[in-house]
PDB file of N, CA and C in Angstrom:
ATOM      1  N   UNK A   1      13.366 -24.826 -11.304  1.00  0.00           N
ATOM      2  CA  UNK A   1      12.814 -23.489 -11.356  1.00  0.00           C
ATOM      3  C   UNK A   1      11.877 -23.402 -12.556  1.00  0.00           C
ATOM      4  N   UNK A   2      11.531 -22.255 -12.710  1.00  0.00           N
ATOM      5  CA  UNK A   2      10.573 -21.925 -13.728  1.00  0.00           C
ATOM      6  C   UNK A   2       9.413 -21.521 -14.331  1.00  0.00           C
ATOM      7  N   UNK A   3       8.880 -20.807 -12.939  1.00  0.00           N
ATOM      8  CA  UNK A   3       7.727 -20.000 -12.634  1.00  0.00           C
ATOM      9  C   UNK A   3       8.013 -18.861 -13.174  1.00  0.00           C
ATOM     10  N   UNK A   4       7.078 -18.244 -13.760  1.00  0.00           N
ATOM     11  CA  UNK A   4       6.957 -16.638 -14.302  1.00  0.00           C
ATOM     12  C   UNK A   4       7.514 -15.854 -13.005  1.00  0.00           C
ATOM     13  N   UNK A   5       7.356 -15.721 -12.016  1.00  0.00           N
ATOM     14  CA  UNK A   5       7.829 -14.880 -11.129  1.00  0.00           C
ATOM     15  C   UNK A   5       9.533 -15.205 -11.261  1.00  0.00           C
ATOM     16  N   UNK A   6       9.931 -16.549 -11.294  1.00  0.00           N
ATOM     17  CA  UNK A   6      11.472 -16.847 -11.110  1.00  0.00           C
ATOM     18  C   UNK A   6      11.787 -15.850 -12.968  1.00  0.00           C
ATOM     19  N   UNK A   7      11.313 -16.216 -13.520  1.00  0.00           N
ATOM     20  CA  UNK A   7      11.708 -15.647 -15.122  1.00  0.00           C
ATOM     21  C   UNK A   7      11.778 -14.356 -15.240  1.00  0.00           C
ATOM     22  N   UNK A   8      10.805 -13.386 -14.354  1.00  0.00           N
ATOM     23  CA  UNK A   8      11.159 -12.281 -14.417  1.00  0.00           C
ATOM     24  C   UNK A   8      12.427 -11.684 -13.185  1.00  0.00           C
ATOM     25  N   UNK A   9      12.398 -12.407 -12.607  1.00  0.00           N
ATOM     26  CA  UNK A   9      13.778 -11.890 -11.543  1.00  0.00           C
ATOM     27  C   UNK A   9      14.682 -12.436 -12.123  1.00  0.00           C
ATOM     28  N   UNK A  10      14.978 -12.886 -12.803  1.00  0.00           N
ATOM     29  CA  UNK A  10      15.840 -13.226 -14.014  1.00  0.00           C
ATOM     30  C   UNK A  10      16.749 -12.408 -14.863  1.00  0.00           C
ATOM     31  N   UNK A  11      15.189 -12.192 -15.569  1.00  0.00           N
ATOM     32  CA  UNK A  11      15.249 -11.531 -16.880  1.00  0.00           C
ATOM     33  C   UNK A  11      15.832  -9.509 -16.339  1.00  0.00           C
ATOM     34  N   UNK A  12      14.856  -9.389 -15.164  1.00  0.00           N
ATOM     35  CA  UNK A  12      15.167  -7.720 -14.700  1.00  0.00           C
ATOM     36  C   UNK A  12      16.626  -7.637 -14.512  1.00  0.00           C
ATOM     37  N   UNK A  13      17.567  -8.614 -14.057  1.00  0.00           N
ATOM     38  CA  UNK A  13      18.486  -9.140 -13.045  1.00  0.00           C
ATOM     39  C   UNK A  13      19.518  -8.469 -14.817  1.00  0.00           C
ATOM     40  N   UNK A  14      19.250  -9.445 -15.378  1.00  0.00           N
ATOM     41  CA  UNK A  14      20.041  -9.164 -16.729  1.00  0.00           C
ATOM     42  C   UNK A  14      19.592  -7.726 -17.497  1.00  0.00           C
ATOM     43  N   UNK A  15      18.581  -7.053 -17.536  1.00  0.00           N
ATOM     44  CA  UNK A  15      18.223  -6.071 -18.136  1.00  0.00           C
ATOM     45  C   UNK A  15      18.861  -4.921 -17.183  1.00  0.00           C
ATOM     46  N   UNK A  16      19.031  -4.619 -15.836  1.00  0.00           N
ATOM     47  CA  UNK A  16      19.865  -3.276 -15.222  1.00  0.00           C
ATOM     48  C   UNK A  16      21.280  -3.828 -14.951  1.00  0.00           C
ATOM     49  N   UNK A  17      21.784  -4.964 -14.785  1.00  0.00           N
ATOM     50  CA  UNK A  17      23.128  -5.366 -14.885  1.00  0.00           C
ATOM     51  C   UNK A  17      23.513  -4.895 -16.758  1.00  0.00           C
ATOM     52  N   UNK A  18      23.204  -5.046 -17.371  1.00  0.00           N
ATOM     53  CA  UNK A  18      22.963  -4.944 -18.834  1.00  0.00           C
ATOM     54  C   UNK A  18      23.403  -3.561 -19.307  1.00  0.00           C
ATOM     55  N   UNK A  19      22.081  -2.176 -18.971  1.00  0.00           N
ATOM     56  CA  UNK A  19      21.746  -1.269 -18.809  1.00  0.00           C
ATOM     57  C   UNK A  19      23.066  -0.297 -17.800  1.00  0.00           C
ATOM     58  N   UNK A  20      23.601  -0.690 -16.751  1.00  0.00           N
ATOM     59  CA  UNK A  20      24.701  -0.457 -16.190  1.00  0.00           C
ATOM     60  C   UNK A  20      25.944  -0.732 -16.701  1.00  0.00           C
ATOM     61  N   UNK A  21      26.438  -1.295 -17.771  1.00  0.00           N
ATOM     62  CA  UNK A  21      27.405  -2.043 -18.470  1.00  0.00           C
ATOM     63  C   UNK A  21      28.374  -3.031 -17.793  1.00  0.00           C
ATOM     64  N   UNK A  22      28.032  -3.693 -16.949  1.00  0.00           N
ATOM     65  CA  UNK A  22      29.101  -4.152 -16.407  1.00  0.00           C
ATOM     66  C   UNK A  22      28.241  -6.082 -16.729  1.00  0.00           C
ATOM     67  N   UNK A  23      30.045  -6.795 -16.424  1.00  0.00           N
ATOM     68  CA  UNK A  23      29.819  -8.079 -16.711  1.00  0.00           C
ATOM     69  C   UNK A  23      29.521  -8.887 -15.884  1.00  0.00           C
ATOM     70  N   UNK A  24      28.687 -10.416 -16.402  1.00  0.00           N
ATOM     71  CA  UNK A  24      27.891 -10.777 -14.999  1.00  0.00           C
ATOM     72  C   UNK A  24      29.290 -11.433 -14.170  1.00  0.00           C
ATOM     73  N   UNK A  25      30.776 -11.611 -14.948  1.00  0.00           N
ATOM     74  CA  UNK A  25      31.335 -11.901 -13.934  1.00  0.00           C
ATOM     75  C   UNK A  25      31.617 -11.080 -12.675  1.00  0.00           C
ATOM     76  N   UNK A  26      31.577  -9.419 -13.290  1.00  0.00           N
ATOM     77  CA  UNK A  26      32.302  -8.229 -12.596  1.00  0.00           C
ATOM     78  C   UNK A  26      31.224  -8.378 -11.537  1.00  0.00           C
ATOM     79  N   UNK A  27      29.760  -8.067 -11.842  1.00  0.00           N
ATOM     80  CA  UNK A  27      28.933  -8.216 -10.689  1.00  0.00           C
ATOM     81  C   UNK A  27      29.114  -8.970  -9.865  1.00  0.00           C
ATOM     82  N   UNK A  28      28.992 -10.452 -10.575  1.00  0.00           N
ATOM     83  CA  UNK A  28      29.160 -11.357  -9.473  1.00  0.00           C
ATOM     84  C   UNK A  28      30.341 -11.034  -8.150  1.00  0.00           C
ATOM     85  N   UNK A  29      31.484 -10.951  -8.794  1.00  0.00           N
ATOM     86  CA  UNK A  29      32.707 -10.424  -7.298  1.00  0.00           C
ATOM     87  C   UNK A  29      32.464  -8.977  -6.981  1.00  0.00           C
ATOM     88  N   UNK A  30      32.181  -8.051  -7.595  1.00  0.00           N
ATOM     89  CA  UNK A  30      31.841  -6.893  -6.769  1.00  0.00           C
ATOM     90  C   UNK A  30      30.738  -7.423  -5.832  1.00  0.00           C
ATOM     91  N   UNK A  31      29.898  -8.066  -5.787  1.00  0.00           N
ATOM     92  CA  UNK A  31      28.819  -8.784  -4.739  1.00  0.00           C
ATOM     93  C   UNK A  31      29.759  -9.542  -3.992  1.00  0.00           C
ATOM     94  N   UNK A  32      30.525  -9.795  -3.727  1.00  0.00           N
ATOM     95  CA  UNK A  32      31.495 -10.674  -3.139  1.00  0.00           C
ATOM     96  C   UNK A  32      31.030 -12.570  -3.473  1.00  0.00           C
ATOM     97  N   UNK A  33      30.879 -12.628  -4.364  1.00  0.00           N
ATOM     98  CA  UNK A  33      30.372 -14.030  -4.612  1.00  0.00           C
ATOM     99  C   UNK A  33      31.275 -14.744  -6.021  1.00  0.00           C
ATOM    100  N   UNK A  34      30.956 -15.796  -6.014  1.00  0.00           N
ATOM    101  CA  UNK A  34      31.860 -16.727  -7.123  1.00  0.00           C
ATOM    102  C   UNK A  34      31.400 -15.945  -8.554  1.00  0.00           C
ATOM    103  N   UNK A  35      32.295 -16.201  -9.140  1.00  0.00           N
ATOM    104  CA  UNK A  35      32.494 -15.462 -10.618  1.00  0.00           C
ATOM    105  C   UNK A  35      31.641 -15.801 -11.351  1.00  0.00           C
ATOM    106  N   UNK A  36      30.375 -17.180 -11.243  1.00  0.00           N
ATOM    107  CA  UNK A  36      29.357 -17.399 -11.886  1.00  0.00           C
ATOM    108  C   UNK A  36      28.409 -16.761 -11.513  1.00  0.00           C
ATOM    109  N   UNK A  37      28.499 -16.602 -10.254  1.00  0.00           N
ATOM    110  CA  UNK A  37      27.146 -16.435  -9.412  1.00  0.00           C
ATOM    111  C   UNK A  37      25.609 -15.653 -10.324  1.00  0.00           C
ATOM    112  N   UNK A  38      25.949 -14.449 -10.881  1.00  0.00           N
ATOM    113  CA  UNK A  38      24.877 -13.955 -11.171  1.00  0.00           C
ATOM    114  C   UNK A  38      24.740 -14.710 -12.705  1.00  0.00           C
ATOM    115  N   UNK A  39      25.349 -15.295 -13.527  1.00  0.00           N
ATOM    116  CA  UNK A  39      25.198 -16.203 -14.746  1.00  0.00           C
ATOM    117  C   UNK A  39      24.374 -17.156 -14.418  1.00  0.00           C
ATOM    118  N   UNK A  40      24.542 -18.035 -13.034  1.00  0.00           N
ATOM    119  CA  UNK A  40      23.443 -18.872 -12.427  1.00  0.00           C
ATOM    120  C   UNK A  40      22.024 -18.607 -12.477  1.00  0.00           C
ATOM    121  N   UNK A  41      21.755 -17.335 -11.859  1.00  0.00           N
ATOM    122  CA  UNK A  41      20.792 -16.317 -11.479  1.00  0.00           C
ATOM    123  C   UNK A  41      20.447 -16.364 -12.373  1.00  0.00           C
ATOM    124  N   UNK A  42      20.585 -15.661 -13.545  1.00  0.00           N
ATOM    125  CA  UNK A  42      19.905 -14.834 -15.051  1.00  0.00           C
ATOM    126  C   UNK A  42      19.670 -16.169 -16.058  1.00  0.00           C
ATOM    127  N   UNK A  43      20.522 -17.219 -15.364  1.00  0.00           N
ATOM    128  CA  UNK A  43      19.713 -18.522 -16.091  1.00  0.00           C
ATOM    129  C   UNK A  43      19.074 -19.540 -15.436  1.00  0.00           C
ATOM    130  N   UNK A  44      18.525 -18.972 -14.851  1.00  0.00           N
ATOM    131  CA  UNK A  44      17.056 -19.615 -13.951  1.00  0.00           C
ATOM    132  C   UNK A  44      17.703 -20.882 -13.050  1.00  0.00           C
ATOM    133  N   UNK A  45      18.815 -21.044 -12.640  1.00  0.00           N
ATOM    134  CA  UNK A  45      19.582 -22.005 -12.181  1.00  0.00           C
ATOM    135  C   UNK A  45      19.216 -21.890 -10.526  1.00  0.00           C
ATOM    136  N   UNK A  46      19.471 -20.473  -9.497  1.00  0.00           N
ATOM    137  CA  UNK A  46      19.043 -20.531  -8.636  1.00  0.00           C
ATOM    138  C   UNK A  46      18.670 -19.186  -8.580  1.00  0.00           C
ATOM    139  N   UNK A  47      18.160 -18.602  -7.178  1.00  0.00           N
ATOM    140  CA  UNK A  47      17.414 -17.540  -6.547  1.00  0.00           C
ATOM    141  C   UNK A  47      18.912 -16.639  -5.317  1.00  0.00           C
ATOM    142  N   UNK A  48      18.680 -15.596  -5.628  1.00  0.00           N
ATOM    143  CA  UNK A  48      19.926 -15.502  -4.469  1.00  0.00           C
ATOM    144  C   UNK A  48      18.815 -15.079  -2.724  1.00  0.00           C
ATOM    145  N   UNK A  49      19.923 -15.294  -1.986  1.00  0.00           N
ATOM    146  CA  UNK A  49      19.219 -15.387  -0.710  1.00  0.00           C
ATOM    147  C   UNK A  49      18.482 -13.640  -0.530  1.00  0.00           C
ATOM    148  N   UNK A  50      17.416 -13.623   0.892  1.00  0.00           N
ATOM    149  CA  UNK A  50      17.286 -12.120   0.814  1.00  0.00           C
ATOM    150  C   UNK A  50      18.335 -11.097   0.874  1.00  0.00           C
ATOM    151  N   UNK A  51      19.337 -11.709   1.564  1.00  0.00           N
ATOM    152  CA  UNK A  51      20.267 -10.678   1.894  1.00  0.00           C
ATOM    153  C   UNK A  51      21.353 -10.348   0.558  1.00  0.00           C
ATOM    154  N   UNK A  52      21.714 -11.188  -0.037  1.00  0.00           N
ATOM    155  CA  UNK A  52      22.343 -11.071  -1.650  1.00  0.00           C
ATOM    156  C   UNK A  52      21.292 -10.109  -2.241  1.00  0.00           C
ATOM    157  N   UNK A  53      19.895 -10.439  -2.577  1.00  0.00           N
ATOM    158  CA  UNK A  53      19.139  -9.264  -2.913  1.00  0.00           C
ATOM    159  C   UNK A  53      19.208  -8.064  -2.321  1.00  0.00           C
ATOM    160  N   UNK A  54      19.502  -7.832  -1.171  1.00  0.00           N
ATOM    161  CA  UNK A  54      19.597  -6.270  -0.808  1.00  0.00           C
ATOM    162  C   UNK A  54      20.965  -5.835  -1.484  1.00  0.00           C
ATOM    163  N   UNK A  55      21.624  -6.703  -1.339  1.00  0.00           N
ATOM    164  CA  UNK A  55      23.003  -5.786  -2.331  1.00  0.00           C
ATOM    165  C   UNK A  55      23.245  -5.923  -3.572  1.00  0.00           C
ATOM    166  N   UNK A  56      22.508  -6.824  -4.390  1.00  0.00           N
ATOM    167  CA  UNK A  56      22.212  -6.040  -5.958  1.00  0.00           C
ATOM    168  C   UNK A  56      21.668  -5.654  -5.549  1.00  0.00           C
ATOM    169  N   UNK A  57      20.081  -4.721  -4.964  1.00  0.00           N
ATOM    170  CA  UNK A  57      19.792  -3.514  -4.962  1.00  0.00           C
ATOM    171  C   UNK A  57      20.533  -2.277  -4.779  1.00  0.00           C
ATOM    172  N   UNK A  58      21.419  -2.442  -3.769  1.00  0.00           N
ATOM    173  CA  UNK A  58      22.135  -1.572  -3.573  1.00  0.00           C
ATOM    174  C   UNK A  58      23.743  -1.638  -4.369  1.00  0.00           C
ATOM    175  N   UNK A  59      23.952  -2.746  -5.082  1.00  0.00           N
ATOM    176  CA  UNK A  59      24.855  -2.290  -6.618  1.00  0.00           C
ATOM    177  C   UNK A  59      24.065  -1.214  -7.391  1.00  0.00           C
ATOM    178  N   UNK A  60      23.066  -1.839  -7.992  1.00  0.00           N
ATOM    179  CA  UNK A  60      22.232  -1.318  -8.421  1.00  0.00           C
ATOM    180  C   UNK A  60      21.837   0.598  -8.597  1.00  0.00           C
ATOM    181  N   UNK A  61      21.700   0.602  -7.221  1.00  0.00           N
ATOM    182  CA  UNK A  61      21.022   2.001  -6.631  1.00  0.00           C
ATOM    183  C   UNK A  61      19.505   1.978  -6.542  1.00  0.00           C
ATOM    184  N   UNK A  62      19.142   1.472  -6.322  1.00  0.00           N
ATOM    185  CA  UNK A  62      17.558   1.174  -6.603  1.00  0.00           C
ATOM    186  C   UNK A  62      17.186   0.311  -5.227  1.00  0.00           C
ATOM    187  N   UNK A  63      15.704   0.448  -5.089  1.00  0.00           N
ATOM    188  CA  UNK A  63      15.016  -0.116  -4.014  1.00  0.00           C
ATOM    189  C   UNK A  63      14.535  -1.158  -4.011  1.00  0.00           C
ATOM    190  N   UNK A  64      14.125  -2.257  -3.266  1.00  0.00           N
ATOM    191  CA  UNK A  64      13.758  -3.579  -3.804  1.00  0.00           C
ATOM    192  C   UNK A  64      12.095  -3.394  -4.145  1.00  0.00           C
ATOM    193  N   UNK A  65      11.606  -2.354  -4.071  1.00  0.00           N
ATOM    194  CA  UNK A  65      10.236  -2.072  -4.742  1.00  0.00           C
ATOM    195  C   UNK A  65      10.611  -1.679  -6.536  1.00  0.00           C
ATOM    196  N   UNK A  66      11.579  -1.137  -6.486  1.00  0.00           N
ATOM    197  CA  UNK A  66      11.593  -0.586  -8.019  1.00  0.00           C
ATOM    198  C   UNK A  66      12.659  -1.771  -8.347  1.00  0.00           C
ATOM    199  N   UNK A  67      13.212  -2.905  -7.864  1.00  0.00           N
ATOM    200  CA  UNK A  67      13.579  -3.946  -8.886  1.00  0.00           C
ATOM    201  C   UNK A  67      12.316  -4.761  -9.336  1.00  0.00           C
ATOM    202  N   UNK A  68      11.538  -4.972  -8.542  1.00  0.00           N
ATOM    203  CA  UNK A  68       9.978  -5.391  -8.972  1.00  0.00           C
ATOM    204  C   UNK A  68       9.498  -4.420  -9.638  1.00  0.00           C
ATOM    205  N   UNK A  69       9.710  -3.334  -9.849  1.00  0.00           N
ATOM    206  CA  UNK A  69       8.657  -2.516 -11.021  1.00  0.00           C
ATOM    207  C   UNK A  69       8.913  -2.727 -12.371  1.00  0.00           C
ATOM    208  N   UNK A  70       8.640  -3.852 -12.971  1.00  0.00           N
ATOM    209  CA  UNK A  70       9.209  -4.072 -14.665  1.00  0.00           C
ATOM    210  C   UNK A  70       8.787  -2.927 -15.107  1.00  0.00           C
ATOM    211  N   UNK A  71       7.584  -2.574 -15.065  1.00  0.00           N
ATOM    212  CA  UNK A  71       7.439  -1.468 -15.822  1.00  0.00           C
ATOM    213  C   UNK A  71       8.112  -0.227 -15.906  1.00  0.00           C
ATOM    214  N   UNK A  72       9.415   0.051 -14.832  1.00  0.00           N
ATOM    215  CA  UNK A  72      10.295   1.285 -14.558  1.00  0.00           C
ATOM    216  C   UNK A  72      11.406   0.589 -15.667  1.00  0.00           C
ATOM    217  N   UNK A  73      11.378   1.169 -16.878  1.00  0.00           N
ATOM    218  CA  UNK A  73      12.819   1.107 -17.311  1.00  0.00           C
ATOM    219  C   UNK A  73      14.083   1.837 -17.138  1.00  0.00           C
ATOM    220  N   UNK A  74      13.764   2.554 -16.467  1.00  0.00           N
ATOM    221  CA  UNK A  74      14.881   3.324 -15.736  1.00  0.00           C
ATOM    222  C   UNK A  74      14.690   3.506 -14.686  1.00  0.00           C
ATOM    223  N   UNK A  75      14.681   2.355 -13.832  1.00  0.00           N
ATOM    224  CA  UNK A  75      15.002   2.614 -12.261  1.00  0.00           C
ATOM    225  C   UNK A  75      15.098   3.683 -11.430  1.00  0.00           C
ATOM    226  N   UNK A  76      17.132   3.287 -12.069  1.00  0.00           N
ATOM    227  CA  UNK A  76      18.143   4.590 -11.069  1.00  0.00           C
ATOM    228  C   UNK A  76      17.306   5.742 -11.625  1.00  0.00           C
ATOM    229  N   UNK A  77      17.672   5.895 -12.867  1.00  0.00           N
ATOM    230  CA  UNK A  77      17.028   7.824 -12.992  1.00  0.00           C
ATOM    231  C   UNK A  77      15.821   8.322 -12.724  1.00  0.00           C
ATOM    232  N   UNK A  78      14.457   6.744 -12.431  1.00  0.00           N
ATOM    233  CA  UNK A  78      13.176   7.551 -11.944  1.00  0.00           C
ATOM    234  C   UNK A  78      13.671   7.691 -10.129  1.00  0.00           C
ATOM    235  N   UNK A  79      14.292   7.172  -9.788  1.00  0.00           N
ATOM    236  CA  UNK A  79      14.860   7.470  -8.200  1.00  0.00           C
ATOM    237  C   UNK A  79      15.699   8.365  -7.873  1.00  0.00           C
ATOM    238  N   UNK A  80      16.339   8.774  -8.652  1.00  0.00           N
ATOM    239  CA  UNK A  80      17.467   9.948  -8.508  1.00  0.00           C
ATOM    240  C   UNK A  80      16.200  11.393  -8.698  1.00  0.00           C
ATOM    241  N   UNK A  81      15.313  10.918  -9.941  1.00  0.00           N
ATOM    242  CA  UNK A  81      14.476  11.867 -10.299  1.00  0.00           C
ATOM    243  C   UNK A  81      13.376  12.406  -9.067  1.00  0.00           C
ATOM    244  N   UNK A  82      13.245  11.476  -8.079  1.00  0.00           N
ATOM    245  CA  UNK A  82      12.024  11.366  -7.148  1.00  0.00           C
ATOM    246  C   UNK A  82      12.878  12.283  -5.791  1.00  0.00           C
ATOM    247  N   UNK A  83      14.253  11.729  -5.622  1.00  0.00           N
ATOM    248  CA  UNK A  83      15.147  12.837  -4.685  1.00  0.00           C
ATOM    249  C   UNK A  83      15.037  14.296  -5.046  1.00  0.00           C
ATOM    250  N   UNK A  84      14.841  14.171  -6.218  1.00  0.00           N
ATOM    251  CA  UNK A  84      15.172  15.718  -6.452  1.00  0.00           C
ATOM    252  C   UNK A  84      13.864  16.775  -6.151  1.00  0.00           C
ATOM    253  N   UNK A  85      12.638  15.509  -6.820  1.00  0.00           N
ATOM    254  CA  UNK A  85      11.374  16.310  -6.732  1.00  0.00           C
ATOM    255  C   UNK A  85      11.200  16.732  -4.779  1.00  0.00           C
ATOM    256  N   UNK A  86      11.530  16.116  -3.772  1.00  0.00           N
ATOM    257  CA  UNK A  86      11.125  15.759  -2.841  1.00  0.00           C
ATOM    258  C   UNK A  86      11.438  17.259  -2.183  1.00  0.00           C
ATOM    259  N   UNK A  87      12.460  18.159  -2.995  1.00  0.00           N
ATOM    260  CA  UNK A  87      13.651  19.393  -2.222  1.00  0.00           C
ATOM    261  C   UNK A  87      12.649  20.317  -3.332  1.00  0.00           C
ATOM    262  N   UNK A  88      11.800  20.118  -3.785  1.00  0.00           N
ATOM    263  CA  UNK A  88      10.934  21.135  -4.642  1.00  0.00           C
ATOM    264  C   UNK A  88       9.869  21.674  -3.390  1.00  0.00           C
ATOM    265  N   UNK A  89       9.829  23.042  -3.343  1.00  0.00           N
ATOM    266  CA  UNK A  89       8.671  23.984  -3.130  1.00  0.00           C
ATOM    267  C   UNK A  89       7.444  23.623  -3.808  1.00  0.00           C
ATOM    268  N   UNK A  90       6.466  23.773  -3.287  1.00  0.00           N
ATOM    269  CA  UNK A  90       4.969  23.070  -4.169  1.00  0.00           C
ATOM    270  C   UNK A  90       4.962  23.991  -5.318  1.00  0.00           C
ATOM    271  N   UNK A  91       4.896  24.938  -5.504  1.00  0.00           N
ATOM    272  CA  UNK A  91       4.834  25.481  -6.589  1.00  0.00           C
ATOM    273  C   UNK A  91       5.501  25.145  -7.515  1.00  0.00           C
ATOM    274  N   UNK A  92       6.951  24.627  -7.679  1.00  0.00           N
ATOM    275  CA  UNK A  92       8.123  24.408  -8.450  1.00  0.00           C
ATOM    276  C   UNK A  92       7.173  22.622  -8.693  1.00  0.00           C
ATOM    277  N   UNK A  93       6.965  22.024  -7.995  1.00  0.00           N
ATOM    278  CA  UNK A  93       6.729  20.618  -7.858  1.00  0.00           C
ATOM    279  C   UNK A  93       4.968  20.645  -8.805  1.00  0.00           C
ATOM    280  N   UNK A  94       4.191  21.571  -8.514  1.00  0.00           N
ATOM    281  CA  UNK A  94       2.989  21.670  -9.413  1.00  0.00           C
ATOM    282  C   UNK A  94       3.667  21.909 -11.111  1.00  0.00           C
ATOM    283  N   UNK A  95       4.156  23.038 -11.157  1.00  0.00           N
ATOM    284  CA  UNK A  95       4.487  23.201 -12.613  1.00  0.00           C
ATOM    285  C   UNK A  95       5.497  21.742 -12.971  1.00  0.00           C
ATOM    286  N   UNK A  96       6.122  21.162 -12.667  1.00  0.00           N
ATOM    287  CA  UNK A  96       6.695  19.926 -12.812  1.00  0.00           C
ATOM    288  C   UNK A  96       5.988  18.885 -13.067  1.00  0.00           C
ATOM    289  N   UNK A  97       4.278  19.218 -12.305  1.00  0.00           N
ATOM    290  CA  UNK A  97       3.196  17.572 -12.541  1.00  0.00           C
ATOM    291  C   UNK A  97       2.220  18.253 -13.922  1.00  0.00           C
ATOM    292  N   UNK A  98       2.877  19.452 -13.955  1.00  0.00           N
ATOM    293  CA  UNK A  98       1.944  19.858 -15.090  1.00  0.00           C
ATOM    294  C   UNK A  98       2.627  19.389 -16.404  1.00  0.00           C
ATOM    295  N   UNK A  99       3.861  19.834 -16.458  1.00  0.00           N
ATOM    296  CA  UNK A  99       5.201  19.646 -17.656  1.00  0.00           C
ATOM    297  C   UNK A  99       4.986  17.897 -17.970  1.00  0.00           C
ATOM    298  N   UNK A 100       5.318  17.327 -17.108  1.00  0.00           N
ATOM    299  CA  UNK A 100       4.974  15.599 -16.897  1.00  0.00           C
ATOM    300  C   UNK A 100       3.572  15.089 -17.523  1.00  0.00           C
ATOM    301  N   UNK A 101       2.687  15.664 -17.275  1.00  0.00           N
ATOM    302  CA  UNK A 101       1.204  14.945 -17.571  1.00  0.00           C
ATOM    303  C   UNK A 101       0.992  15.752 -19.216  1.00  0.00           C
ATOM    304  N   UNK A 102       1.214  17.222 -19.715  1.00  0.00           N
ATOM    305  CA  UNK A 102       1.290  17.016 -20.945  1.00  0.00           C
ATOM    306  C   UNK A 102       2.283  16.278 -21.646  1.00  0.00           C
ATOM    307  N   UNK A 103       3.555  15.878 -21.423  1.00  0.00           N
ATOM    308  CA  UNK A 103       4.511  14.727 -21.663  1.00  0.00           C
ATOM    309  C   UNK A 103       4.218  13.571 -22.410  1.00  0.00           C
ATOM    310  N   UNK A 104       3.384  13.168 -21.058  1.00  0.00           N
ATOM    311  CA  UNK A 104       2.807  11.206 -21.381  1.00  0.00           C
ATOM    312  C   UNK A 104       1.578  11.614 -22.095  1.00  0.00           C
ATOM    313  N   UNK A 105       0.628  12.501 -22.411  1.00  0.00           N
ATOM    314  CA  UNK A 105       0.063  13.110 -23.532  1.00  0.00           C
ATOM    315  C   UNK A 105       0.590  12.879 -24.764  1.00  0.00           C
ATOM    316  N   UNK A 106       1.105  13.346 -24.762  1.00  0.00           N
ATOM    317  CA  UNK A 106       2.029  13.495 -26.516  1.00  0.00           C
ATOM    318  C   UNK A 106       2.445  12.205 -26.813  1.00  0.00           C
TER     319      UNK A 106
END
């Protein structure tokens, strides 16, 4: 292994397992897999199949678009945050893009 793409599915892999507090053994068997399994993973050892990836996503809570978004450091809460906007009236949802854009201003 050892391509920048393998290093960052890696590295994300350890940063919301991390961020969630739990251990890479606990993950690993809550995934139903051997007690190394995700220690393998986060040290560039192997890749898990697609279907292992859909369920750390869904340990997780997150979509397999926002495990690729390095730039989301908070995943779960920009996704929990995006449910909520979705049940907003436009008006409620305008003053919200207004509150937001002076925000990342400051």
């Amino acid at each position: 292994m050892g391509t920048l793409y393998e290093e960052d599915f890696s590295d994300r892999l350890a940063e919301l397992r991390i961020k969630k507090g739990v251990s890479a053994r606990d993950m690993s068997l809550s995934l139903g897999q051997s007690s190394g399994y995700i220690n393998h993973i986060e040290n560039r050892q192997i890749l898990p199949s697609m279907s292992v990836f859909f369920n750390i996503c869904e340990y997780f809570g997150i979509t397999p678009k926002q495990f690729f978004a390095i730039e989301e450091k908070d995943p779960v809460l920009i996704g929990e945050t995006i449910e909520y906007l979705k049940r907003l009236n436009q008006e409620h949802l305008l003053c919200l893009s207004v509150l937001a854009r002076d925000l990342v201003r400051e």
